[in-house]
C-alpha atoms as a PDB file:
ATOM      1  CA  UNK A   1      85.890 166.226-165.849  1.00  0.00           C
ATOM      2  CA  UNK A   2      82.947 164.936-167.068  1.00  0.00           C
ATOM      3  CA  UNK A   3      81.824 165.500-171.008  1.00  0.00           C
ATOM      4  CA  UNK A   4      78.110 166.842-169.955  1.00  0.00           C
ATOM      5  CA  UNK A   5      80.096 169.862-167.725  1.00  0.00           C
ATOM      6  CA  UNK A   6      82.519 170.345-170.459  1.00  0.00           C
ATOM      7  CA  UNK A   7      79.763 170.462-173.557  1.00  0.00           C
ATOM      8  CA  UNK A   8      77.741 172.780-170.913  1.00  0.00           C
ATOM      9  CA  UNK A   9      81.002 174.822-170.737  1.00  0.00           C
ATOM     10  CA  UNK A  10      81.254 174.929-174.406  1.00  0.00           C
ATOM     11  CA  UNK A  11      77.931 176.326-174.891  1.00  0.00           C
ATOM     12  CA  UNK A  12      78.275 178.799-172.753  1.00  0.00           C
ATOM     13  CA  UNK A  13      75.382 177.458-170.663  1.00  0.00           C
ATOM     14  CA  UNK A  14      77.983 177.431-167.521  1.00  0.00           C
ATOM     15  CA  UNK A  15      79.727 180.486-167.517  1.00  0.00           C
ATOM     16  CA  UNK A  16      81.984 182.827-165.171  1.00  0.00           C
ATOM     17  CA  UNK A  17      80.172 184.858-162.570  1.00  0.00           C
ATOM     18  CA  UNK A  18      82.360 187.336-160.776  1.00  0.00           C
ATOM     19  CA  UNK A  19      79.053 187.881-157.634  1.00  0.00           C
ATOM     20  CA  UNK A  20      78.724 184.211-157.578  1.00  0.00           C
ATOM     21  CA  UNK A  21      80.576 183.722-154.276  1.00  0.00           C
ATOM     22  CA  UNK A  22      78.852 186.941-152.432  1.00  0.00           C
ATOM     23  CA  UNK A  23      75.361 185.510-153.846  1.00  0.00           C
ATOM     24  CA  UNK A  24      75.955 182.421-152.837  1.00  0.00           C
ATOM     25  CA  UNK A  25      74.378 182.744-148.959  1.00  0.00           C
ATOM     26  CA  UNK A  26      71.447 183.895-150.656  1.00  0.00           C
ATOM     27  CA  UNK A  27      71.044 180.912-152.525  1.00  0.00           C
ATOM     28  CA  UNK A  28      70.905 179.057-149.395  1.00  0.00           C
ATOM     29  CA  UNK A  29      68.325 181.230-147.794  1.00  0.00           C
ATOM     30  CA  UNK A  30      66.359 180.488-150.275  1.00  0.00           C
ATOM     31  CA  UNK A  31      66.617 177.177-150.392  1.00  0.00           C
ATOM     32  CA  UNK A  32      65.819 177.187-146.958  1.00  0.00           C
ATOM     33  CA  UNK A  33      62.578 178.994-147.617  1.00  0.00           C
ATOM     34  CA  UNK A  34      61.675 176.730-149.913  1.00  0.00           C
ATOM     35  CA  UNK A  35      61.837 174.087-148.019  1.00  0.00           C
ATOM     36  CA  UNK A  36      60.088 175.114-145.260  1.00  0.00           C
ATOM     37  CA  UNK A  37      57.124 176.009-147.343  1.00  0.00           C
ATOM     38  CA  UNK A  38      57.575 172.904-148.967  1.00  0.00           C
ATOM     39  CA  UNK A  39      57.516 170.720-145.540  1.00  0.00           C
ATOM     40  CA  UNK A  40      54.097 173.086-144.763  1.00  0.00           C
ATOM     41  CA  UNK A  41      52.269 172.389-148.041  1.00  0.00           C
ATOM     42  CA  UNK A  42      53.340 168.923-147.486  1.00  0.00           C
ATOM     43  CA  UNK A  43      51.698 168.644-143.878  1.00  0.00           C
ATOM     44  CA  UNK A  44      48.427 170.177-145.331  1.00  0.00           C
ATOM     45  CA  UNK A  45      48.399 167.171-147.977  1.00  0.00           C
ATOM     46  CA  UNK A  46      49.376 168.848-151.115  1.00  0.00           C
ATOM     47  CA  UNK A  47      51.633 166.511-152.497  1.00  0.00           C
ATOM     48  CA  UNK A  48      51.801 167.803-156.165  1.00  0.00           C
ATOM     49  CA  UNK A  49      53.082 171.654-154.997  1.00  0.00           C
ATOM     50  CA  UNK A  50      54.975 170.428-152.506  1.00  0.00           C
ATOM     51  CA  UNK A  51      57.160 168.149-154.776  1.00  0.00           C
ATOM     52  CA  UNK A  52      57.368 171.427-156.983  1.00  0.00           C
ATOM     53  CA  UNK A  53      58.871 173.254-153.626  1.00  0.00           C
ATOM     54  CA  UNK A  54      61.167 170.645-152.796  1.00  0.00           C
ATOM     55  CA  UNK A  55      62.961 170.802-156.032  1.00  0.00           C
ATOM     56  CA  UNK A  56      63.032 174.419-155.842  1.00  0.00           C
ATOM     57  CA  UNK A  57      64.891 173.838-152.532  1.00  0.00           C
ATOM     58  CA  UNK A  58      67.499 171.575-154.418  1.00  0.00           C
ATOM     59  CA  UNK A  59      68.117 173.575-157.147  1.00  0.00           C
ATOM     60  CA  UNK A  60      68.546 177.066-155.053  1.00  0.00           C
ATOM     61  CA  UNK A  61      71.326 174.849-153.154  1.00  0.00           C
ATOM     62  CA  UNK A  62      72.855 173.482-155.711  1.00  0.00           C
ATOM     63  CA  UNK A  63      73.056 176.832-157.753  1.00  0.00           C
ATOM     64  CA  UNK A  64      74.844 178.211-154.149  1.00  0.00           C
ATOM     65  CA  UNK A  65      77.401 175.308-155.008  1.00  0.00           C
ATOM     66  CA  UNK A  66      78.196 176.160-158.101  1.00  0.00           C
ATOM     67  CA  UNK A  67      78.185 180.141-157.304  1.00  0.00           C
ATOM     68  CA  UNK A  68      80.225 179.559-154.563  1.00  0.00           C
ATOM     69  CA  UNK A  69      83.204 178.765-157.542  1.00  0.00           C
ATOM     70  CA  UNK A  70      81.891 181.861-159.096  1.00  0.00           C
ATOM     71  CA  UNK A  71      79.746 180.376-162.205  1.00  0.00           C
ATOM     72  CA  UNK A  72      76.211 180.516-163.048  1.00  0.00           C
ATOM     73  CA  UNK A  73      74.086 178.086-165.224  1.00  0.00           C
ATOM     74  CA  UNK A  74      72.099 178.544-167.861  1.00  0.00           C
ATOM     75  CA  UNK A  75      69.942 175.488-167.772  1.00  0.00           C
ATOM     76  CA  UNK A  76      68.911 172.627-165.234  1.00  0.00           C
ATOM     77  CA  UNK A  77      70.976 170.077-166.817  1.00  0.00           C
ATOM     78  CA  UNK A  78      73.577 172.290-166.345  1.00  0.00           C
ATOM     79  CA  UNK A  79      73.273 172.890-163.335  1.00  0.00           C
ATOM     80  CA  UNK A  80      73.286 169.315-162.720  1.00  0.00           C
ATOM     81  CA  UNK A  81      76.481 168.769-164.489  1.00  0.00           C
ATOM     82  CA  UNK A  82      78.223 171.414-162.772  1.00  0.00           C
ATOM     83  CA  UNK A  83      77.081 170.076-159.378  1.00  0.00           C
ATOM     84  CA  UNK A  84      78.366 166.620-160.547  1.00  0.00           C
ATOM     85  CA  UNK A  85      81.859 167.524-162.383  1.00  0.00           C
ATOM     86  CA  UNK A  86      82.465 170.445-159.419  1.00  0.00           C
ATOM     87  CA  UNK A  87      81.643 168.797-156.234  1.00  0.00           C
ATOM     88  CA  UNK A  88      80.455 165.053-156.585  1.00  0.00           C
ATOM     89  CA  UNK A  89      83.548 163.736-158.612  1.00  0.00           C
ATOM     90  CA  UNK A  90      85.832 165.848-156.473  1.00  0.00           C
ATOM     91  CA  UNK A  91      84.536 163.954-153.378  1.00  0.00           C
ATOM     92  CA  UNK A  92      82.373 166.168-151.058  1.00  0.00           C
ATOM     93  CA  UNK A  93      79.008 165.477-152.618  1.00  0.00           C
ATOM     94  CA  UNK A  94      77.891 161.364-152.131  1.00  0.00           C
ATOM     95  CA  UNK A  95      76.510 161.205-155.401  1.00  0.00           C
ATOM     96  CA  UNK A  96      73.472 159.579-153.842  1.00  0.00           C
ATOM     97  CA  UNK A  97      72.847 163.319-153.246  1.00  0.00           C
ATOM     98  CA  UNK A  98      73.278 164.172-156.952  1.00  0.00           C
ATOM     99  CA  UNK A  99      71.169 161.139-158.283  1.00  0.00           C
ATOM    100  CA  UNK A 100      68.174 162.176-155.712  1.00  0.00           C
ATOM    101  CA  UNK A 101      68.611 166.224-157.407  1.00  0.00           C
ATOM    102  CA  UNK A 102      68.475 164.354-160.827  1.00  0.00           C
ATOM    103  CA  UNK A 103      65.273 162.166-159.511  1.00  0.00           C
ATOM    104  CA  UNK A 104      63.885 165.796-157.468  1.00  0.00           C
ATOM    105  CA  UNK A 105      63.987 167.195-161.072  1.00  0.00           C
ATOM    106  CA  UNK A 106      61.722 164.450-162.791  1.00  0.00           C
ATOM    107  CA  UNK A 107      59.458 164.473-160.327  1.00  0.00           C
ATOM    108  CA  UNK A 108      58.981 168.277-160.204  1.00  0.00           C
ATOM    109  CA  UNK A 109      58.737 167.862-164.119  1.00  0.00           C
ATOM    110  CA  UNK A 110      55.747 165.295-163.622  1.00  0.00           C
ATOM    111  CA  UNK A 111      54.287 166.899-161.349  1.00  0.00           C
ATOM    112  CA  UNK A 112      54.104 170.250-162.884  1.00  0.00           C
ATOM    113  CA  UNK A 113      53.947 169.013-166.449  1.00  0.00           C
ATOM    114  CA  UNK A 114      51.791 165.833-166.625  1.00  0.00           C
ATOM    115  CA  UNK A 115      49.535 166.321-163.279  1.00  0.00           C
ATOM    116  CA  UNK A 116      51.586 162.858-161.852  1.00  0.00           C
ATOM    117  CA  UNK A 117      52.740 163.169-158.432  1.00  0.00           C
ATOM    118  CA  UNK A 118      52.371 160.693-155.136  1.00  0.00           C
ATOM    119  CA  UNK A 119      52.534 161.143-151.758  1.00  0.00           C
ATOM    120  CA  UNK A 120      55.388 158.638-151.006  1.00  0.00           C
ATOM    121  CA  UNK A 121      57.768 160.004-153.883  1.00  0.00           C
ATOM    122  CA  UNK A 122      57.243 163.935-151.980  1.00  0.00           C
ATOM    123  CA  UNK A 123      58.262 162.042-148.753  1.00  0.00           C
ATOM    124  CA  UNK A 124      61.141 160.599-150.081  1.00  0.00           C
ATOM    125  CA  UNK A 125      62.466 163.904-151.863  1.00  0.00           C
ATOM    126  CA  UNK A 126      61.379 166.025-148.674  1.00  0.00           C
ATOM    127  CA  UNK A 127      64.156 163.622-146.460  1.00  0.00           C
ATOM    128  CA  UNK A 128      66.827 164.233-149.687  1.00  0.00           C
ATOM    129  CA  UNK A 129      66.291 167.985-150.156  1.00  0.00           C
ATOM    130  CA  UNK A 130      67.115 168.148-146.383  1.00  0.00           C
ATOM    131  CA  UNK A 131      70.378 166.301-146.554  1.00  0.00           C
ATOM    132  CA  UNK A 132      70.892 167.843-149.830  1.00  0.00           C
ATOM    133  CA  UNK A 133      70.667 171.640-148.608  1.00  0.00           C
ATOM    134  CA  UNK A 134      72.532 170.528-145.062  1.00  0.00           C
ATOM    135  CA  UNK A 135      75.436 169.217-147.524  1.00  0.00           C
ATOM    136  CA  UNK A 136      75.699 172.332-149.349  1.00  0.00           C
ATOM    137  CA  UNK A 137      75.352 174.649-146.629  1.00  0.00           C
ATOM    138  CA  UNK A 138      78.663 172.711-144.853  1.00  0.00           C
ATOM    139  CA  UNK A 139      80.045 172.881-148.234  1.00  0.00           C
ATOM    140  CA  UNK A 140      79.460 176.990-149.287  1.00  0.00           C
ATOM    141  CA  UNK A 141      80.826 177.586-145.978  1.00  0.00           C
ATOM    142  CA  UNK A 142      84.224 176.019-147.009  1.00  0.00           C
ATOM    143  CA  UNK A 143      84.705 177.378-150.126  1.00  0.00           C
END
């Protein structure tokens, strides 16, 4: 178990969450949503909000990960570290997945932050929140 999931764990910033596992499917809805409106905004050339969406995406799938072992976060990074110590060092997750959530979140914080985005960087997340949500869709439905 990794140190960042356990410190997260000792802080209480990943806790229990008894309606994790019947909230789970509508974490993946929304995800979904997201990143539809995300491929949209995309196609109309707004690269900045679309990045935004696309991380949105990634983290209402991976919070449907970690609800669907009935926890909640309290933070992104924790989120992260649950998604890593929970499902990517167990073996279901390629942790190419986890390092393109950790890369999503950086660029989301760019873009919304410090007005830096690009058009190839919201391509390259757009293809990784789709394998990313695909993954944890297969994945909430075998929990």
């Amino acid at each position: 178990m990794s140190l960042g999931y356990l410190d997260c764990l000792r802080k209480g910033k990943i806790r229990p969450f008894s309606r994790g596992k019947s909230l789970a499917v509508k974490e993946l809805e929304s995800a979904e949503s997201d990143l539809r409106r995300a491929e949209a905004t995309r196609r109309e050339g707004d690269y900045k909000w679309a990045t935004i969406q696309l991380y949105y995406s990634m983290f209402h799938a991976a919070r449907a990960l970690i609800y669907s072992r009935n926890l909640r976060e309290q933070s992104h990074h924790c989120l992260i570290e649950a998604v890593r110590a929970l499902f990517v060092e167990k073996g279901p997750l390629p942790v190419s997945l986890l390092e393109g959530f950790k890369e999503a979140k950086n660029l989301r914080e760019d873009a919304d932050y410090y007005g830096r985005w690009t058009k190839s960087g919201c391509d390259k997340l757009s293809k990784t929140a789709r394998q990313f949500l695909e993954h944890a869709i297969r994945l909430v439905a075998d929990e």
